[in-house]
C-alpha atoms as a PDB file:
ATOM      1  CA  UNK A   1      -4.591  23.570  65.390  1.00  0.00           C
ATOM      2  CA  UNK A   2      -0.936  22.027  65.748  1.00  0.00           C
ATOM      3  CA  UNK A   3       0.746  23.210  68.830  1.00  0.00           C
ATOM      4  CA  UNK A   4       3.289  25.894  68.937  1.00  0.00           C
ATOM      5  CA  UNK A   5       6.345  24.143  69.531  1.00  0.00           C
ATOM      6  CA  UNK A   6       5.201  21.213  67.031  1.00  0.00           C
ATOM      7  CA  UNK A   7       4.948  23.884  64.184  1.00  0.00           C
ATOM      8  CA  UNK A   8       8.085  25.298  65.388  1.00  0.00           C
ATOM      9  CA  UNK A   9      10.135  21.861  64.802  1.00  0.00           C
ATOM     10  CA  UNK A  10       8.129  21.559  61.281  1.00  0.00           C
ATOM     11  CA  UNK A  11       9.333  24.588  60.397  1.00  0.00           C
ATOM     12  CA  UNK A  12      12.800  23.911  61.180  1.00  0.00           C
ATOM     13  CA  UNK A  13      13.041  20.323  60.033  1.00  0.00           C
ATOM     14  CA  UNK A  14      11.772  22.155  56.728  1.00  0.00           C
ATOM     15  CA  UNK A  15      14.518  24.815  57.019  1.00  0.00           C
ATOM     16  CA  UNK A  16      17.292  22.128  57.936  1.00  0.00           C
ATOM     17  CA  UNK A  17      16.182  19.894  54.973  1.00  0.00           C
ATOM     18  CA  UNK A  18      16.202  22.835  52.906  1.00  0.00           C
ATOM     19  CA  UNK A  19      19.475  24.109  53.474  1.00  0.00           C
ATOM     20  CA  UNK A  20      23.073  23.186  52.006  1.00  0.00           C
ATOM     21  CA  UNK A  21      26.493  23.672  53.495  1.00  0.00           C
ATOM     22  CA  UNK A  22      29.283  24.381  51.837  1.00  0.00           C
ATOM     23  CA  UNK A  23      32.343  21.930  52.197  1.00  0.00           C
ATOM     24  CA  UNK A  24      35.809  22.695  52.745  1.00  0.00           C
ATOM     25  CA  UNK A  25      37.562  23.163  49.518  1.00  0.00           C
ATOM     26  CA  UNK A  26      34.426  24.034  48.039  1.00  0.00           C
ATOM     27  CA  UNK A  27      32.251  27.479  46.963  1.00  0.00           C
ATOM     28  CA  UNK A  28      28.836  27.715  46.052  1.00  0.00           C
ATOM     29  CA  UNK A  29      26.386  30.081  44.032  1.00  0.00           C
ATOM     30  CA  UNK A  30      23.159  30.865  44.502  1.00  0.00           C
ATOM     31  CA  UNK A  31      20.552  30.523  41.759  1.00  0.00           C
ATOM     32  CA  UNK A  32      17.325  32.594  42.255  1.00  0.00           C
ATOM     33  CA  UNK A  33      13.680  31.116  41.635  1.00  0.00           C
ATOM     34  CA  UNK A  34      14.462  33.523  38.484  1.00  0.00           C
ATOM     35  CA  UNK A  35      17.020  31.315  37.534  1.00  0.00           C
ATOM     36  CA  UNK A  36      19.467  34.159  38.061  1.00  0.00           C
ATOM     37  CA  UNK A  37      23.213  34.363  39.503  1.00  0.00           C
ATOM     38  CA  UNK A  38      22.854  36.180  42.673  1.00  0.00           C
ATOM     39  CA  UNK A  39      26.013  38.136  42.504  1.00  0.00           C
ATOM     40  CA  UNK A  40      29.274  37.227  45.047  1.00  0.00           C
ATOM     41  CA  UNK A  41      30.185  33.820  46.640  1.00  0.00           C
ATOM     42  CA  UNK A  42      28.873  31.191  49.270  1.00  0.00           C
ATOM     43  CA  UNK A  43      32.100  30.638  50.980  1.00  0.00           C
ATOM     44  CA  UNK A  44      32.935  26.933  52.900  1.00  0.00           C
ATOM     45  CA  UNK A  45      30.836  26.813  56.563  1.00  0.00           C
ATOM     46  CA  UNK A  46      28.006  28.882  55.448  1.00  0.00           C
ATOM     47  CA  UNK A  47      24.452  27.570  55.368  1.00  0.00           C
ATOM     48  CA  UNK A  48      22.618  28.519  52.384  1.00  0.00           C
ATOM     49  CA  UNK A  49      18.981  27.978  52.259  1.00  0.00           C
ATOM     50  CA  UNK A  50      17.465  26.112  49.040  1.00  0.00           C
ATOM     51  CA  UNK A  51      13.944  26.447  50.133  1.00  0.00           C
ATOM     52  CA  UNK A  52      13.503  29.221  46.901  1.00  0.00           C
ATOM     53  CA  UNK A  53      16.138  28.981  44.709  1.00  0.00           C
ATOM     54  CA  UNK A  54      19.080  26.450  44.808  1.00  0.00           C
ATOM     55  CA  UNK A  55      22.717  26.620  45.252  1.00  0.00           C
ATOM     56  CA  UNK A  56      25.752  25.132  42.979  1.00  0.00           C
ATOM     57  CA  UNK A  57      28.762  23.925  44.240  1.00  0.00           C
ATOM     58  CA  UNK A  58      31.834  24.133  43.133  1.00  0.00           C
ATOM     59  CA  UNK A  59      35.613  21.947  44.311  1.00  0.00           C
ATOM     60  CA  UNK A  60      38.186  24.382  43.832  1.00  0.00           C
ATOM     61  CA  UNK A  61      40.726  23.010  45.852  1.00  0.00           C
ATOM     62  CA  UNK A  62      43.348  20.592  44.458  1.00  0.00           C
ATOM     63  CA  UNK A  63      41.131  19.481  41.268  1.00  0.00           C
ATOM     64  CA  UNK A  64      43.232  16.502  39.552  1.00  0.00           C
ATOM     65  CA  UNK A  65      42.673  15.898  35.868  1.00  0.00           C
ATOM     66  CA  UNK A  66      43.829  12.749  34.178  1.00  0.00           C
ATOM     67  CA  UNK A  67      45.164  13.294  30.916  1.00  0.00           C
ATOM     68  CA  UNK A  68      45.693   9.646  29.675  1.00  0.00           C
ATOM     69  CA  UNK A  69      45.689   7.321  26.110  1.00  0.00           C
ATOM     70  CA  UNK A  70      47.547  10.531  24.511  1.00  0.00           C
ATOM     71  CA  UNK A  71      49.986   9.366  21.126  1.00  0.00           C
ATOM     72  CA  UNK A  72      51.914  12.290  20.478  1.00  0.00           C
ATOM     73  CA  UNK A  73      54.349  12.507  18.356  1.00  0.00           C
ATOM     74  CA  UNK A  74      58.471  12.225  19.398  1.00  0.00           C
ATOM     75  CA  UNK A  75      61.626  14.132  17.882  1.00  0.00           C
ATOM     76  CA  UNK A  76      62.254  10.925  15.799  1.00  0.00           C
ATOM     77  CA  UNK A  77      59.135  10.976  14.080  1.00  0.00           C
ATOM     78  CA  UNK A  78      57.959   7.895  16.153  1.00  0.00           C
ATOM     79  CA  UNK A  79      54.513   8.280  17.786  1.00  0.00           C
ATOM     80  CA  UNK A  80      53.999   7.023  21.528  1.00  0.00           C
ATOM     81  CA  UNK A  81      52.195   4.109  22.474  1.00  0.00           C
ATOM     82  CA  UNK A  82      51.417   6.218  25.540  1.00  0.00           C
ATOM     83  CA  UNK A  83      51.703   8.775  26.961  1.00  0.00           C
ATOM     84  CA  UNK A  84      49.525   9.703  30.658  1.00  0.00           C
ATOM     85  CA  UNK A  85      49.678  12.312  33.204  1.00  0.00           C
ATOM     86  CA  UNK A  86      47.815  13.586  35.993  1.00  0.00           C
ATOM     87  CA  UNK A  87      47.450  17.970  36.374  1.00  0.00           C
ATOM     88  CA  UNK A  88      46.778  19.087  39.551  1.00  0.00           C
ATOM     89  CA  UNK A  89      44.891  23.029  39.741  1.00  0.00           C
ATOM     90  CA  UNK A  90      42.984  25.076  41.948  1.00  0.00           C
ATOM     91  CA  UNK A  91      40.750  27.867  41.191  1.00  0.00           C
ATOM     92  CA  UNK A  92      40.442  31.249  42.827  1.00  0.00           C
ATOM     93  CA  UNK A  93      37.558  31.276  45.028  1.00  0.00           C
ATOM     94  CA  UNK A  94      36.787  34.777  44.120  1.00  0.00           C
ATOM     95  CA  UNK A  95      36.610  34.269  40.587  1.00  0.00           C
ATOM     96  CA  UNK A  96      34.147  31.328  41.139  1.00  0.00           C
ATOM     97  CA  UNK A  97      30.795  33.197  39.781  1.00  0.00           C
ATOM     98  CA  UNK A  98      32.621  35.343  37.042  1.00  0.00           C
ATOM     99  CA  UNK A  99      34.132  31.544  35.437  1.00  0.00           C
ATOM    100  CA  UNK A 100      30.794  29.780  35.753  1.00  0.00           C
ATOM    101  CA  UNK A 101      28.621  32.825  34.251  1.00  0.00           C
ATOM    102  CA  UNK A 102      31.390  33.892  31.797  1.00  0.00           C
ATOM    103  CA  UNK A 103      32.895  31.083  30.446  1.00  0.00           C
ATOM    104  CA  UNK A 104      31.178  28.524  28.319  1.00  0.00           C
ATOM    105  CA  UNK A 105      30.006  25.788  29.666  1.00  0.00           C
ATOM    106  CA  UNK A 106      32.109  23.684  27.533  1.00  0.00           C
ATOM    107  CA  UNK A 107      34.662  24.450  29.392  1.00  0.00           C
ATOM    108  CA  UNK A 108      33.060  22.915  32.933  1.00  0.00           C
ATOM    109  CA  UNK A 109      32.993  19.530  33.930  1.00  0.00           C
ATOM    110  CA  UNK A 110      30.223  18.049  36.227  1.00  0.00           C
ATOM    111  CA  UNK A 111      30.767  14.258  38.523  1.00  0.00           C
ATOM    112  CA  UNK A 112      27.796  13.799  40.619  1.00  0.00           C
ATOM    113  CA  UNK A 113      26.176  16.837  42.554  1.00  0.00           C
ATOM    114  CA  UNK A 114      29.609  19.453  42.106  1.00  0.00           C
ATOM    115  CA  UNK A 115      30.432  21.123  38.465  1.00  0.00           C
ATOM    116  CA  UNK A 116      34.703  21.079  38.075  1.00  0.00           C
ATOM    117  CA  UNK A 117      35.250  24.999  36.812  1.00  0.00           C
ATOM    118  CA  UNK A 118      37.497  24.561  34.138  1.00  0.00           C
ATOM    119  CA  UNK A 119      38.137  21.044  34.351  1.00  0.00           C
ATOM    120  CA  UNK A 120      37.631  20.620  30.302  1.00  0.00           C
ATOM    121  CA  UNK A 121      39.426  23.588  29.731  1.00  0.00           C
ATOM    122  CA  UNK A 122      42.905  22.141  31.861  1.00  0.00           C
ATOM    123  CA  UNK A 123      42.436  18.886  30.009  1.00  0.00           C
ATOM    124  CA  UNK A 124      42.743  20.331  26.756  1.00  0.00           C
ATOM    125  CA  UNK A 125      45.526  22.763  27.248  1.00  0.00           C
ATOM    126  CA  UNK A 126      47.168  19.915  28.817  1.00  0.00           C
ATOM    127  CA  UNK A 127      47.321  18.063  25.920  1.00  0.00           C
ATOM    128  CA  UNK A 128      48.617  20.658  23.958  1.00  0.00           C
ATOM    129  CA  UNK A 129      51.184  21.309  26.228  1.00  0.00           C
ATOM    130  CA  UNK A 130      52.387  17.653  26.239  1.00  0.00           C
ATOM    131  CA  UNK A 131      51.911  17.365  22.351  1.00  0.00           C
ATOM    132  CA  UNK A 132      54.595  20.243  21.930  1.00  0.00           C
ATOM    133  CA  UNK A 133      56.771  19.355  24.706  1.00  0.00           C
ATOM    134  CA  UNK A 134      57.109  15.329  23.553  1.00  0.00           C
ATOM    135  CA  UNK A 135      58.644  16.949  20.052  1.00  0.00           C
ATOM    136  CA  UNK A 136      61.851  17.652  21.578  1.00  0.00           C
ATOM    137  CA  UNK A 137      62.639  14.044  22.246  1.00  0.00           C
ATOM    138  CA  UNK A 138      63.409  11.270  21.111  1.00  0.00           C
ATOM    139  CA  UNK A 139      61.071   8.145  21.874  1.00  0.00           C
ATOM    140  CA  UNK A 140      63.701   6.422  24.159  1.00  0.00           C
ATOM    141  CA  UNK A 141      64.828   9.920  25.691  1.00  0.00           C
ATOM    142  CA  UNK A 142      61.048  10.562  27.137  1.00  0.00           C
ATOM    143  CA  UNK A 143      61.668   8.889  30.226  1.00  0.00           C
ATOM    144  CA  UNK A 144      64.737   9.786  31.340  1.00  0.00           C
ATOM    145  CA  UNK A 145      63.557  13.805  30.972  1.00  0.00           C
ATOM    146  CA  UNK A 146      60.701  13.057  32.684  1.00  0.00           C
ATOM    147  CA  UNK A 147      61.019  15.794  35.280  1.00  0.00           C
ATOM    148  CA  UNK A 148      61.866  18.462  32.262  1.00  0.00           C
ATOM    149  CA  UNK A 149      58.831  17.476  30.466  1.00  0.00           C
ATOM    150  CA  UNK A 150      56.524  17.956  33.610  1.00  0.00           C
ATOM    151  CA  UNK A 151      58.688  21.599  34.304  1.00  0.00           C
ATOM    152  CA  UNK A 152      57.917  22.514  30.443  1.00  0.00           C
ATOM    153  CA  UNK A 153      54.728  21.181  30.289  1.00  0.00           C
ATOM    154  CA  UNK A 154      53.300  23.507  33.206  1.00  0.00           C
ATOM    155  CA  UNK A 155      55.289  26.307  32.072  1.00  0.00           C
ATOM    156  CA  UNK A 156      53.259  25.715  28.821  1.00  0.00           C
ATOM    157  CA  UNK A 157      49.920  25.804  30.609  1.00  0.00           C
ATOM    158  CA  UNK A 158      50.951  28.810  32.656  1.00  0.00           C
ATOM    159  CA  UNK A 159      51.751  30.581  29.489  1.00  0.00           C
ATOM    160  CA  UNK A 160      47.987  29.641  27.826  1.00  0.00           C
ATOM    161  CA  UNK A 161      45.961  30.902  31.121  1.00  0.00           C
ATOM    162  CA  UNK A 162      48.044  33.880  30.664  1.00  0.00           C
ATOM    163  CA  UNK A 163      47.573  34.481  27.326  1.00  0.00           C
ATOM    164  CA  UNK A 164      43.618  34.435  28.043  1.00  0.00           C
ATOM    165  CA  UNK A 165      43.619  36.444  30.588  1.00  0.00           C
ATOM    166  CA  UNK A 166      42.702  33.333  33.373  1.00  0.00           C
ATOM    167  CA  UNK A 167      46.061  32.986  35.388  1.00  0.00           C
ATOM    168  CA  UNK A 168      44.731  34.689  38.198  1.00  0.00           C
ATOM    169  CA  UNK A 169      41.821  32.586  38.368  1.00  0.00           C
ATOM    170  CA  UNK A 170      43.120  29.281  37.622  1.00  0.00           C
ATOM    171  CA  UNK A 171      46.443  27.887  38.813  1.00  0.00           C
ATOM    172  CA  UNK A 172      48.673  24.787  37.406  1.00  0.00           C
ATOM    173  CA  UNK A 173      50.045  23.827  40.979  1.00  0.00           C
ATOM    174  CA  UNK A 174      51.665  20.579  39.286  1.00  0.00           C
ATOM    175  CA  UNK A 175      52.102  18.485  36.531  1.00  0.00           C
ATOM    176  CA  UNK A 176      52.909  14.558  36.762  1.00  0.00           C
ATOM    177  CA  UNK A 177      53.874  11.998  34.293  1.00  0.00           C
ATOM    178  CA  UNK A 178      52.607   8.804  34.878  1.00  0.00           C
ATOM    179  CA  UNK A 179      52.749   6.597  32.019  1.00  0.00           C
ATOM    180  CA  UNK A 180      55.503   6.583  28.876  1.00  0.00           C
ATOM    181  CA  UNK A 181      55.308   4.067  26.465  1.00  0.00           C
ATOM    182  CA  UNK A 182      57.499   4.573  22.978  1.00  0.00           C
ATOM    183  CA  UNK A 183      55.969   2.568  20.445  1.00  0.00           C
ATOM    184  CA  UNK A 184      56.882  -1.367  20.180  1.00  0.00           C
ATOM    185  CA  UNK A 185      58.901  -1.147  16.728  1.00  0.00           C
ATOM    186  CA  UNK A 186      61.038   1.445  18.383  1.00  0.00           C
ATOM    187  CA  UNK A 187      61.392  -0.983  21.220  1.00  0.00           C
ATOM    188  CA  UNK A 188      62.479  -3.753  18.874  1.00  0.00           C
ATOM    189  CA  UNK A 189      65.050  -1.628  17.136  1.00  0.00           C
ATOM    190  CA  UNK A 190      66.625  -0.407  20.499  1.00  0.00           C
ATOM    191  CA  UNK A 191      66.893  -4.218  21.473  1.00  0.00           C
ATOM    192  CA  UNK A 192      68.429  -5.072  18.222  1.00  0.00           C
ATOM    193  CA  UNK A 193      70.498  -2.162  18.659  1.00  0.00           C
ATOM    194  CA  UNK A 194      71.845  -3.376  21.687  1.00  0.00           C
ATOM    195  CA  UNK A 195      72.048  -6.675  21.101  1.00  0.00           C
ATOM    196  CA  UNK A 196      74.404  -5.912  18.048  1.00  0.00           C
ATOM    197  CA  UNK A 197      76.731  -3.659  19.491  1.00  0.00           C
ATOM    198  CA  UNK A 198      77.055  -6.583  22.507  1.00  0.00           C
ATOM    199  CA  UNK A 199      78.005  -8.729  19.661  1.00  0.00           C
ATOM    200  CA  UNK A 200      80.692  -6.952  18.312  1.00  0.00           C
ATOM    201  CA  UNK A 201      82.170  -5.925  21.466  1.00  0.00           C
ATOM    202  CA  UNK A 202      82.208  -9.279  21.568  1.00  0.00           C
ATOM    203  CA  UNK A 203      84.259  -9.345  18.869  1.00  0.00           C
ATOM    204  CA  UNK A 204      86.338  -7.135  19.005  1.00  0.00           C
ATOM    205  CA  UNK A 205      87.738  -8.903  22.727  1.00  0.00           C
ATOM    206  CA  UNK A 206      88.259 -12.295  20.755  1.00  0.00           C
ATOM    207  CA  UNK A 207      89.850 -10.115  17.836  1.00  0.00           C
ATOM    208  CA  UNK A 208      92.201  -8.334  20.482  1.00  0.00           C
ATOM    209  CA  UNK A 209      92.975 -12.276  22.246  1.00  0.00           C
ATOM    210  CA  UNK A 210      94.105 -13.410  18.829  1.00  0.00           C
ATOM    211  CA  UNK A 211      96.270 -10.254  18.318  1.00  0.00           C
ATOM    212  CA  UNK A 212      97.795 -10.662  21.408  1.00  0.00           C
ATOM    213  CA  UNK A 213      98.640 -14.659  21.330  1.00  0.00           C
ATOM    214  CA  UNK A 214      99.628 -14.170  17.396  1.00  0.00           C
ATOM    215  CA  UNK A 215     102.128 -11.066  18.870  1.00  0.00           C
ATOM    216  CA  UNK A 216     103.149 -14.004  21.760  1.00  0.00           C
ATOM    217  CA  UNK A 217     104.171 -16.600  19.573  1.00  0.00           C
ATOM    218  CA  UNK A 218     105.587 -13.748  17.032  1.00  0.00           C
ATOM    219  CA  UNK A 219     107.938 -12.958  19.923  1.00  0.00           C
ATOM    220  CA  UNK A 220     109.006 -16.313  21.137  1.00  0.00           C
ATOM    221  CA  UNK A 221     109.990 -17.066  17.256  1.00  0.00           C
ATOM    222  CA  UNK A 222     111.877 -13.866  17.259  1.00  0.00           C
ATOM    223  CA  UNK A 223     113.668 -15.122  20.268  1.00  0.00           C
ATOM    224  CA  UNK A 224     114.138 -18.993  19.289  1.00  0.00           C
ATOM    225  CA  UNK A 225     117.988 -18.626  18.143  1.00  0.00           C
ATOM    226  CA  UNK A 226     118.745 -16.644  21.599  1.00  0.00           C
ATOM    227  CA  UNK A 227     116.795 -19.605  23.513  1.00  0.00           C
ATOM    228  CA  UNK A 228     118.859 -22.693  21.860  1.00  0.00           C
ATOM    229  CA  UNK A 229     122.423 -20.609  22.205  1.00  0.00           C
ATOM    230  CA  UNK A 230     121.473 -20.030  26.247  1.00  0.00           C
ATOM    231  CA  UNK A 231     120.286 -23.450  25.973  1.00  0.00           C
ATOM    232  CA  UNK A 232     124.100 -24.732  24.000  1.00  0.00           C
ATOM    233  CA  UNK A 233     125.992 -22.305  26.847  1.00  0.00           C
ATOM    234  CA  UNK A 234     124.560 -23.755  29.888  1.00  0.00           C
ATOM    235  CA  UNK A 235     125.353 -27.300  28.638  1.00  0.00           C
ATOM    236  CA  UNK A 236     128.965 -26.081  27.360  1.00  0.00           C
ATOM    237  CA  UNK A 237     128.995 -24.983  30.755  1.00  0.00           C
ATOM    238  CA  UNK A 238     127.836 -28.217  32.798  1.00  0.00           C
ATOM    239  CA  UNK A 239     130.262 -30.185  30.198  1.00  0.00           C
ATOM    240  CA  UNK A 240     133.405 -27.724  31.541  1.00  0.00           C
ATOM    241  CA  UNK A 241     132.307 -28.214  35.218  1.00  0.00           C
ATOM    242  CA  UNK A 242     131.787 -31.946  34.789  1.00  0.00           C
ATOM    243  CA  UNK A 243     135.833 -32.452  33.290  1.00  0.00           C
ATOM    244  CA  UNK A 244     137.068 -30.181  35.637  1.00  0.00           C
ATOM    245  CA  UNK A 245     135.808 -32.467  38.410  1.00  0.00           C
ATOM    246  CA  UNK A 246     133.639 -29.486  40.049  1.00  0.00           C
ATOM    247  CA  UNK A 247     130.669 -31.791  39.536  1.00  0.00           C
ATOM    248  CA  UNK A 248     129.854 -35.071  40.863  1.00  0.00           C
ATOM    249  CA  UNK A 249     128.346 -37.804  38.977  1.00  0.00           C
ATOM    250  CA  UNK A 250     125.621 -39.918  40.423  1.00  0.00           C
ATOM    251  CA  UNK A 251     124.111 -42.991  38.701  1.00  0.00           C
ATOM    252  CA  UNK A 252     120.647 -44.089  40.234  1.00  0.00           C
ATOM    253  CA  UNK A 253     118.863 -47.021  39.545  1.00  0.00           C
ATOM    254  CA  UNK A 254     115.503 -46.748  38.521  1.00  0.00           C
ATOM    255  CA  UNK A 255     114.441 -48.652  41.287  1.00  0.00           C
ATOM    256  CA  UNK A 256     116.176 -47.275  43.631  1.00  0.00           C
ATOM    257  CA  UNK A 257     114.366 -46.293  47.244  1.00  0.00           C
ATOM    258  CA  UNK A 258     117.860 -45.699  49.576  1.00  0.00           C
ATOM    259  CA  UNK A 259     119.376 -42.749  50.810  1.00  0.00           C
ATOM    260  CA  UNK A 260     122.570 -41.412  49.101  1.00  0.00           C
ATOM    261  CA  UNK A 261     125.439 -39.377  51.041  1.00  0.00           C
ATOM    262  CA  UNK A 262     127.145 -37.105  48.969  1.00  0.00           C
ATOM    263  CA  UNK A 263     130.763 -35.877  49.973  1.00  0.00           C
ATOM    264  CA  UNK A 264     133.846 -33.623  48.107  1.00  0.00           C
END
């Protein structure tokens, strides 16, 4: 015979081994030895014997899907190279049993011991949503509307879990683009593009440099005649100054270095 407080620890090592805890951001379910749903939720803190039976858990909190190598198809007719984003939803904890027992299981996702309510189901009507929301732009547009695609694109999602009756189960708490990659021939055109309207601006400034130095000398030919009579008058001038004796004449020799003293 094993002594009473021996069997006592047995026992509840046995129990302690036997029992699971449910995690913050996480509810569980318990399956019977029948394999049945027991009815309601294990909510986070609660120990829940597996002994007979077993319990499933379930992350409800914050659940990120990655929604990546999507090509869909721009308002140009040009498909992405690619196009990822990251959804971000969280399920209501008291709809936990009626999802997993109503829904098909299609629609779940399981990594490791937890099952992702949903997850399959988000993925998909994510990439619907971002399908019909890349149409209204074009390829080189994407990035710059980033923020209106992620709006659009949970609106979209919204409007599905609506439609089936799930939005007050599951909620779309956000939407992020990550990756958006237009399609290297529209690339290459957009650089050609550019590089060919540089080059005829370009153009057009030594076009506008010519006009302007043709309209210069245009003007200065216009004015020659006016130039060489101011040019005759100031000499006619200088010659009437010169007889009248109002102007001295000084001859200098080339070599000259000396100082020279001018009087009246």
């Amino acid at each position: 015979m094993f002594p009473r407080n021996v069997l006592l620890i047995v026992i509840l090592s046995l129990f302690v081994s036997s029992c699971t805890r449910i995690e913050t951001g996480e509810v569980g379910i318990r399956i019977g030895f029948d394999k049945q749903i027991n009815a309601g939720e294990l909510f986070p803190g609660s120990f829940n014997q597996t002994l007979i039976g077993s319990v499933l858990t379930f992350p409800i909190k914050d659940v990120s899907v990655k929604v990546e190598d999507m090509t869909p198809q721009a308002k140009d007719n040009s498909t992405m190279k690619d196009f990822d984003a990251l959804v971000i939803y969280n399920v209501n904890p008291q709809s936990v049993s009626e999802l997993y027992v109503s829904k098909n299981r299609s629609f779940h996702a399981q990594f490791d011991d937890d099952i992702y309510l949903m997850y399959n189901y988000v993925h998909q009507t994510a990439r619907n949503a971002i399908y019909k929301s890349a149409r209204k732009y074009d390829a080189l547009e994407m990035n710059d509307n980033r923020q209106a695609i992620e709006m659009e694109v949970k609106e979209l999602m919204m409007k599905s879990l609506a439609d089936e009756k799930l939005d007050t189960s599951v909620t779309i708490t956000q939407v992020l683009v990550r990756v958006i990659m237009p399609a290297d021939s529209v690339v290459d055109s957009a650089n050609q593009l550019v590089k060919a309207k540089n080059e005829y601006k370009q153009k057009e400034v030594e076009v506008q440099t010519a006009k302007k130095e043709a309209e210069r000398i245009a003007a200065l030919n216009a004015n020659k005649g006016a130039i060489e009579y101011m040019a005759a008058m100031a000499n006619m001038r200088i010659a009437d100054a010169i007889a009248n004796g109002k102007v001295n004449t000084i001859v200098i020799p080339l070599d000259f270095k000396g100082m020279i003293n001018i009087g009246k």
